[in-house]
Protein backbone atom coordinates (compact mmCIF):
# COMPACT_ATOMS: atom_id res chain seq x y z
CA UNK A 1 112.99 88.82 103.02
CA UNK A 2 110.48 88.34 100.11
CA UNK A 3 109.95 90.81 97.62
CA UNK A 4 106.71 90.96 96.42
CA UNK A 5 104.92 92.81 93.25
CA UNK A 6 103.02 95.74 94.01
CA UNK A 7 99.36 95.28 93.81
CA UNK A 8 96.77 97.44 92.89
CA UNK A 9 95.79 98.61 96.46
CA UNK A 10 99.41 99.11 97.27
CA UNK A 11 99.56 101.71 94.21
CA UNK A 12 96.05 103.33 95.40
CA UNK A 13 96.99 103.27 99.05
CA UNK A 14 100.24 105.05 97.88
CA UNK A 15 97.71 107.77 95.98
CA UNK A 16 95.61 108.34 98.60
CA UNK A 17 98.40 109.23 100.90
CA UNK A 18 100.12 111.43 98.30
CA UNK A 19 96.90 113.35 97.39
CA UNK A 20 96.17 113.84 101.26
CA UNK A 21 99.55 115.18 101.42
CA UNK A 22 99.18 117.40 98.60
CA UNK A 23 101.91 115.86 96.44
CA UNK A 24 101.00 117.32 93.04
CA UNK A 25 100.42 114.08 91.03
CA UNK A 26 103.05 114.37 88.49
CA UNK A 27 105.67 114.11 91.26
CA UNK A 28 103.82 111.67 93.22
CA UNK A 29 103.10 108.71 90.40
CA UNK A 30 106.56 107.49 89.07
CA UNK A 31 104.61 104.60 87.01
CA UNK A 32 105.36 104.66 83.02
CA UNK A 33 103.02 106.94 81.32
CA UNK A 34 100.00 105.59 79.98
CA UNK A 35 100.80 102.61 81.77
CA UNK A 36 97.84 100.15 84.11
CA UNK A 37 99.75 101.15 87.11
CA UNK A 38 99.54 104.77 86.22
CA UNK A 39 95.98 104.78 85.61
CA UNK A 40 95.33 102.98 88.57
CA UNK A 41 97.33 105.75 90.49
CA UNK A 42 95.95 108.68 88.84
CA UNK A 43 91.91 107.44 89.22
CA UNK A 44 92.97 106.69 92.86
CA UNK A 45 94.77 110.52 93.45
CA UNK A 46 91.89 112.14 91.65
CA UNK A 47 88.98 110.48 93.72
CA UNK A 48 90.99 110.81 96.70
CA UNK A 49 91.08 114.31 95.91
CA UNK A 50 87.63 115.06 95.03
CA UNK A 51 86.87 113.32 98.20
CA UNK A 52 88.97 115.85 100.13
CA UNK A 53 87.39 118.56 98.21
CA UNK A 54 84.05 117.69 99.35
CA UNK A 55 84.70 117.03 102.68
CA UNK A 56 86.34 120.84 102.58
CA UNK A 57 84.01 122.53 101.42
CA UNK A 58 81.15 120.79 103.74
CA UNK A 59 82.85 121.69 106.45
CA UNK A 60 83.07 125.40 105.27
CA UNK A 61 79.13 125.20 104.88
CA UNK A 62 79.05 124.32 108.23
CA UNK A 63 80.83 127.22 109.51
């Protein structure tokens, strides 16, 4: 088996799945604070979750 560093669209992959599962963020990204990897996660959870957002309330208008 080869073990392999994380790469940024590992950590965003792992963002987008934790935002669509409504993982509150601060339990979801593990990465050292202030760190690349957790800014990469957070600007991955938080336009993951505007995405969300939108598509939400779209379909609401559509109601």
């Amino acid at each position: 088996m080869t073990i392999r560093a994380l790469t940024d669209d590992d950590i965003k992959a792992a963002a987008r799945a934790a935002a669509e599962q409504h993982i509150p963020v601060r339990e979801a990204n593990d990465y050292c604070l202030g760190s690349d990897n957790w800014n990469t996660f957070n600007e991955a959870y938080r336009a993951r979750e505007a995405q969300l957002h939108m598509q939400r309330q779209e379909l609401a208008e559509a109601a």
